[in-house]
C-alpha atoms as a PDB file:
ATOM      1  CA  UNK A   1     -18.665 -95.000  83.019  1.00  0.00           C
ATOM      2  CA  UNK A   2     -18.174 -96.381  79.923  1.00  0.00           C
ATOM      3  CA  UNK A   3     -18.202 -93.925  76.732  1.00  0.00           C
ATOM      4  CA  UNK A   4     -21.244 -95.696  75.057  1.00  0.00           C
ATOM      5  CA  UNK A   5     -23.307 -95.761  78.570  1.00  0.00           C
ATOM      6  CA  UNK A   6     -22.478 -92.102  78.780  1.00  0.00           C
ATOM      7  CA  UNK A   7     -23.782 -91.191  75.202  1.00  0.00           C
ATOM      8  CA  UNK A   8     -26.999 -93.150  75.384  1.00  0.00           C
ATOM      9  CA  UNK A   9     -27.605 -91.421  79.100  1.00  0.00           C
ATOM     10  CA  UNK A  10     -26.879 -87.969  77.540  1.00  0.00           C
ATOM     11  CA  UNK A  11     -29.474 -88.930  74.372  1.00  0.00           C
ATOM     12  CA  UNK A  12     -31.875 -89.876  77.140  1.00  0.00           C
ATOM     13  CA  UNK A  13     -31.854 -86.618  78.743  1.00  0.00           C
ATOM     14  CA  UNK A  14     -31.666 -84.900  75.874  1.00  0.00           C
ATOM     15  CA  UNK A  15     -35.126 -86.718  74.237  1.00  0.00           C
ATOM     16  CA  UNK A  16     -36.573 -86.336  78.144  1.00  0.00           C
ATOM     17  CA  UNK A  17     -36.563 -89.875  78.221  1.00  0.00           C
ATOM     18  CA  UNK A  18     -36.371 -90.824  81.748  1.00  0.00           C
ATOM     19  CA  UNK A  19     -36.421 -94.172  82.669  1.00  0.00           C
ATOM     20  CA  UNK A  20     -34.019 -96.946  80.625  1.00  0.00           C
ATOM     21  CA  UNK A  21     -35.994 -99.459  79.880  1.00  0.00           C
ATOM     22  CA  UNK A  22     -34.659-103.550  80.721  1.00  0.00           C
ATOM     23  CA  UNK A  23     -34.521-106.045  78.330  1.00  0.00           C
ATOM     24  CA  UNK A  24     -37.148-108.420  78.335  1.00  0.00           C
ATOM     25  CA  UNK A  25     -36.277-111.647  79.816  1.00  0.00           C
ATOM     26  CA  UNK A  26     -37.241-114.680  77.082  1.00  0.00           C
ATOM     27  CA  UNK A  27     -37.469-117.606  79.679  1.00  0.00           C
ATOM     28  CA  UNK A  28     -37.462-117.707  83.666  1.00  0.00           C
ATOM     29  CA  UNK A  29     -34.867-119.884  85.602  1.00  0.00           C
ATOM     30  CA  UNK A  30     -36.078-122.635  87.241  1.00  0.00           C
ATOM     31  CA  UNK A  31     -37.072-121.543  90.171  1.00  0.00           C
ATOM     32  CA  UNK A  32     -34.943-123.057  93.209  1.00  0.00           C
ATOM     33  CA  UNK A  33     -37.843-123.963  95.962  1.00  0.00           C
ATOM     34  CA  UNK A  34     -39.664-126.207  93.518  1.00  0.00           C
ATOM     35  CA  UNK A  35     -38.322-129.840  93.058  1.00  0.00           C
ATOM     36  CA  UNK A  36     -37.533-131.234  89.472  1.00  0.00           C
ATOM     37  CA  UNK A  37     -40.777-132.848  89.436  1.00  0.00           C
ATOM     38  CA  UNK A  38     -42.749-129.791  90.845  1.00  0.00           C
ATOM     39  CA  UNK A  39     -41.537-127.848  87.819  1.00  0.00           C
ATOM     40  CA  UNK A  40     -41.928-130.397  85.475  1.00  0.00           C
ATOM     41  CA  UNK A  41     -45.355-130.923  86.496  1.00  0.00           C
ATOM     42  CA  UNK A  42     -46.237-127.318  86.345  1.00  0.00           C
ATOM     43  CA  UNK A  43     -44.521-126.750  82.689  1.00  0.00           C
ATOM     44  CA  UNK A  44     -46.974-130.063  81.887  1.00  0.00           C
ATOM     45  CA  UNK A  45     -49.763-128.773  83.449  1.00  0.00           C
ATOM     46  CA  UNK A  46     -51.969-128.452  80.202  1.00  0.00           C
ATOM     47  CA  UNK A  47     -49.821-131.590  78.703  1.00  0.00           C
ATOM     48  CA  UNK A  48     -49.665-133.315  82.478  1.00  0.00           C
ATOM     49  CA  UNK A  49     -49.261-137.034  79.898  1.00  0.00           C
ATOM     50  CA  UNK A  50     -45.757-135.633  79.571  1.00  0.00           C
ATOM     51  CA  UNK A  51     -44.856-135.226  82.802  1.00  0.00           C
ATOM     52  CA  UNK A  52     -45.814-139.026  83.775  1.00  0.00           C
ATOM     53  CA  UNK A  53     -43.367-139.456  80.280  1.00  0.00           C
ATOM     54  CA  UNK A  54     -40.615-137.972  82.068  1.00  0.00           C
ATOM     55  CA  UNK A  55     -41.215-139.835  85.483  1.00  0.00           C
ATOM     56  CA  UNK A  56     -40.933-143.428  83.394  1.00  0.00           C
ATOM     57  CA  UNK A  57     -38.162-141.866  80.996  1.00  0.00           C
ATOM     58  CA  UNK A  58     -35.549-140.200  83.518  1.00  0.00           C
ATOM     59  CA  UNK A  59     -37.073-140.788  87.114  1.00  0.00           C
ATOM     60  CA  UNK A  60     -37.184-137.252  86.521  1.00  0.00           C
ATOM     61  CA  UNK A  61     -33.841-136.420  86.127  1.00  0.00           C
ATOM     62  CA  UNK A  62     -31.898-133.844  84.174  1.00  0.00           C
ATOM     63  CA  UNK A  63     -28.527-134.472  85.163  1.00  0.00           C
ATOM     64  CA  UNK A  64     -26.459-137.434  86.298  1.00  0.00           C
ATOM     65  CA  UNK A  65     -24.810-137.672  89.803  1.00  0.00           C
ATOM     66  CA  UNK A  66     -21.701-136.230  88.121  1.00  0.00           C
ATOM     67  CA  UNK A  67     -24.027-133.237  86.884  1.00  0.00           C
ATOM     68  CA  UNK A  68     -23.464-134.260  83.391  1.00  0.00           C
ATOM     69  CA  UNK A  69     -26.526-134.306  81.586  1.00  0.00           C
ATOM     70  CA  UNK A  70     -28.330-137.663  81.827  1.00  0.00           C
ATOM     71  CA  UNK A  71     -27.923-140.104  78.842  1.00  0.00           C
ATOM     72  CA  UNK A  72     -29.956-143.032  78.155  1.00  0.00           C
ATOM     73  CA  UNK A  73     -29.436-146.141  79.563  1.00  0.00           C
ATOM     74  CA  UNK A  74     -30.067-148.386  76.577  1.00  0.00           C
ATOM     75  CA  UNK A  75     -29.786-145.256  74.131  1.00  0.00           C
ATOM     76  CA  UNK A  76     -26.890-143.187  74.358  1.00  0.00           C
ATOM     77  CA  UNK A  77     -27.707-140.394  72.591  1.00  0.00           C
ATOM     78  CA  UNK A  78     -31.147-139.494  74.721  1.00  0.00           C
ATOM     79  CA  UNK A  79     -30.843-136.830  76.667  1.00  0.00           C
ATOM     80  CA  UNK A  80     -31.942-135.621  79.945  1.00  0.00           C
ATOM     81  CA  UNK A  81     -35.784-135.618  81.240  1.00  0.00           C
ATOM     82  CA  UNK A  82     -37.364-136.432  78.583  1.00  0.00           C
ATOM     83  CA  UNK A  83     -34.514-138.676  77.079  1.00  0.00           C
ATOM     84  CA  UNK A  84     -34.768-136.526  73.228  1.00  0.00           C
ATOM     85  CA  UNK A  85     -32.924-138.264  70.773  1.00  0.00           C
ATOM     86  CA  UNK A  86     -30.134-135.527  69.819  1.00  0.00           C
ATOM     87  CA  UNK A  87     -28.642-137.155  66.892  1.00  0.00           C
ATOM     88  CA  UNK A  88     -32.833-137.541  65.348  1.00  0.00           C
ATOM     89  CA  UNK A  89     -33.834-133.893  67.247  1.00  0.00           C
ATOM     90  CA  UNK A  90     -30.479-131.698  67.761  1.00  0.00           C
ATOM     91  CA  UNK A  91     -30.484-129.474  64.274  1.00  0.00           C
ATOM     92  CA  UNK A  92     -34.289-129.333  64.558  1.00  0.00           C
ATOM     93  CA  UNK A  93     -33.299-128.120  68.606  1.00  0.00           C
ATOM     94  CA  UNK A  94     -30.647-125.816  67.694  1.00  0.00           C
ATOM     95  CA  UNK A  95     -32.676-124.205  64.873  1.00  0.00           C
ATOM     96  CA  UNK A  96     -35.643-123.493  67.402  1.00  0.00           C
ATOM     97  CA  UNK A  97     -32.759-121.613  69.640  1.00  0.00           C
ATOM     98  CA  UNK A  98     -32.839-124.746  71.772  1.00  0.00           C
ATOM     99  CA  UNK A  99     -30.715-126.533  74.167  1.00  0.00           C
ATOM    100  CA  UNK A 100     -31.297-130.225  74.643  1.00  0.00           C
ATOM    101  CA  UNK A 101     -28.684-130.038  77.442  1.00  0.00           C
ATOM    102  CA  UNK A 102     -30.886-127.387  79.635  1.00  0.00           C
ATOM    103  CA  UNK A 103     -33.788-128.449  81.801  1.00  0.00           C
ATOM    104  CA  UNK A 104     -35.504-125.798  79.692  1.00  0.00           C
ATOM    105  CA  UNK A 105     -34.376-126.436  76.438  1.00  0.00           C
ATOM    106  CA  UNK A 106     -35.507-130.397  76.806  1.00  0.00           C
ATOM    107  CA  UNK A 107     -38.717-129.387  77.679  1.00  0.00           C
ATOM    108  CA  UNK A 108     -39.582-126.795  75.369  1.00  0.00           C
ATOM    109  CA  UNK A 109     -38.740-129.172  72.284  1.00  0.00           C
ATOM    110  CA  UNK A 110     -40.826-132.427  74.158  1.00  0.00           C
ATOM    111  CA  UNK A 111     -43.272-129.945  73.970  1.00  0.00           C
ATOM    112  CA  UNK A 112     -42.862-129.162  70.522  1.00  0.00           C
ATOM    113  CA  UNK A 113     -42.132-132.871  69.691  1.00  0.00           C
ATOM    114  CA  UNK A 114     -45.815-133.773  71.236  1.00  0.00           C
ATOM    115  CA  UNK A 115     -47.791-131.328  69.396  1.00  0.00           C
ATOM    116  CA  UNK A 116     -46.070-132.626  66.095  1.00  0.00           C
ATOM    117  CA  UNK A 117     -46.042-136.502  66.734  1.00  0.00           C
ATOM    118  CA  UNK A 118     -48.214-136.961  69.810  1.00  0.00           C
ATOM    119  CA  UNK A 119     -47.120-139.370  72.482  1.00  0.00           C
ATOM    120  CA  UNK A 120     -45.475-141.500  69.483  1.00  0.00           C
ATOM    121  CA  UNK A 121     -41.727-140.424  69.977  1.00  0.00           C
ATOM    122  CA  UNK A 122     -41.725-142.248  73.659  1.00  0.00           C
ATOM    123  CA  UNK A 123     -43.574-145.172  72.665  1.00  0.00           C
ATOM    124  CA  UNK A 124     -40.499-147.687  73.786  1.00  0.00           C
ATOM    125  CA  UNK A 125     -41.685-146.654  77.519  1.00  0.00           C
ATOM    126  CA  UNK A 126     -45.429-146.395  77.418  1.00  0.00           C
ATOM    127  CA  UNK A 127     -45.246-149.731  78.965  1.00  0.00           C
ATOM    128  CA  UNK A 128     -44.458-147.451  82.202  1.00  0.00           C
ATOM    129  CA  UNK A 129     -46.906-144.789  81.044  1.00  0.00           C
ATOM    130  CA  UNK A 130     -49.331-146.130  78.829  1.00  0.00           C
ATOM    131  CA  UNK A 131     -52.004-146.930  81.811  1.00  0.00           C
ATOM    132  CA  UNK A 132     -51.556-143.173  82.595  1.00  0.00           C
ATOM    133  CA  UNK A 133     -55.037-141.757  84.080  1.00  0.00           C
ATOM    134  CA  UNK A 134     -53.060-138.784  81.980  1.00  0.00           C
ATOM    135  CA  UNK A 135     -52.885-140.678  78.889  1.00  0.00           C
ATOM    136  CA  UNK A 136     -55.481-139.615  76.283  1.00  0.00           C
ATOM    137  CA  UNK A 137     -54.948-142.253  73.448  1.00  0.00           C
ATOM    138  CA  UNK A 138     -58.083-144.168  73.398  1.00  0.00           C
ATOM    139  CA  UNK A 139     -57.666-147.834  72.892  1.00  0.00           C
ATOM    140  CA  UNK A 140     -58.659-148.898  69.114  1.00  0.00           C
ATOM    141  CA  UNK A 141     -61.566-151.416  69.074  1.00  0.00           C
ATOM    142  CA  UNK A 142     -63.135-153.571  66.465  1.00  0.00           C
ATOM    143  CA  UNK A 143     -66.286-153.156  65.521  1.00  0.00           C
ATOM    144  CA  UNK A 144     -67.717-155.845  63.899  1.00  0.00           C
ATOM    145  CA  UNK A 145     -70.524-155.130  61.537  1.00  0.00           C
ATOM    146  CA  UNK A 146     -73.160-157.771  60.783  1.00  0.00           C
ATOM    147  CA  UNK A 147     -75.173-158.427  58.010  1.00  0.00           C
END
């Protein structure tokens, strides 16, 4: 037993403290009997617009066949599911403690991304999503006012 582990044991019993307590896990792994799109859906499931996002913007996909994370076809630099821009988003990422490259991480800042700019940032696929029974953004119409 290590001389540290030993001391804060013998502090334990000393203060009648019984139990050690474990740290408090920050985020849950994926869990591995959902599918990609089952947990993407269910991180989505007050947001569920961003899920259909991800379908049009990765085919829901975090990695490549190589398991390198997926980079955009036509962009480079977009990553993974829901193809974030990391040379626009990575400092803002890495200064919210996260990781573009993780499942995780790339949702957690398209989450953040949305509530900031809306559905804006993926507007070069809303061709694919646009006509989303998800999507929210009313169409603008013209009124025209008569005199």
């Amino acid at each position: 037993m290590h001389l540290t582990t030993s001391f804060a044991l013998a502090l334990s019993a000393a203060f009648g403290v019984n139990q050690v307590q474990a740290p408090v896990q920050l985020s849950a792994p994926m869990p591995t009997v959902q599918t990609i799109e089952e947990y993407v859906r269910d991180y989505f499931i007050d947001e569920p617009l961003l899920a259909d996002i991800a379908k049009c913007e990765s085919r829901m996909r975090q990695f490549d066949k190589s398991g390198s994370v997926l980079r955009g076809e036509v962009v480079e630099e977009d990553l993974g599911l829901m193809q974030v821009n990391e040379t626009y988003h990575g400092k803002t990422a890495d200064k919210l403690g996260l990781d573009l490259y993780t499942t995780q991480g790339n949702l957690a800042y398209a989450r953040y991304l949305y509530e900031k700019q809306g559905s804006t940032p993926w507007n070069s696929s809303k061709a694919c999503w646009g006509k989303s029974k998800n999507n929210k953004s009313a169409p603008v119409v013209a009124i025209n006012k008569t005199k």
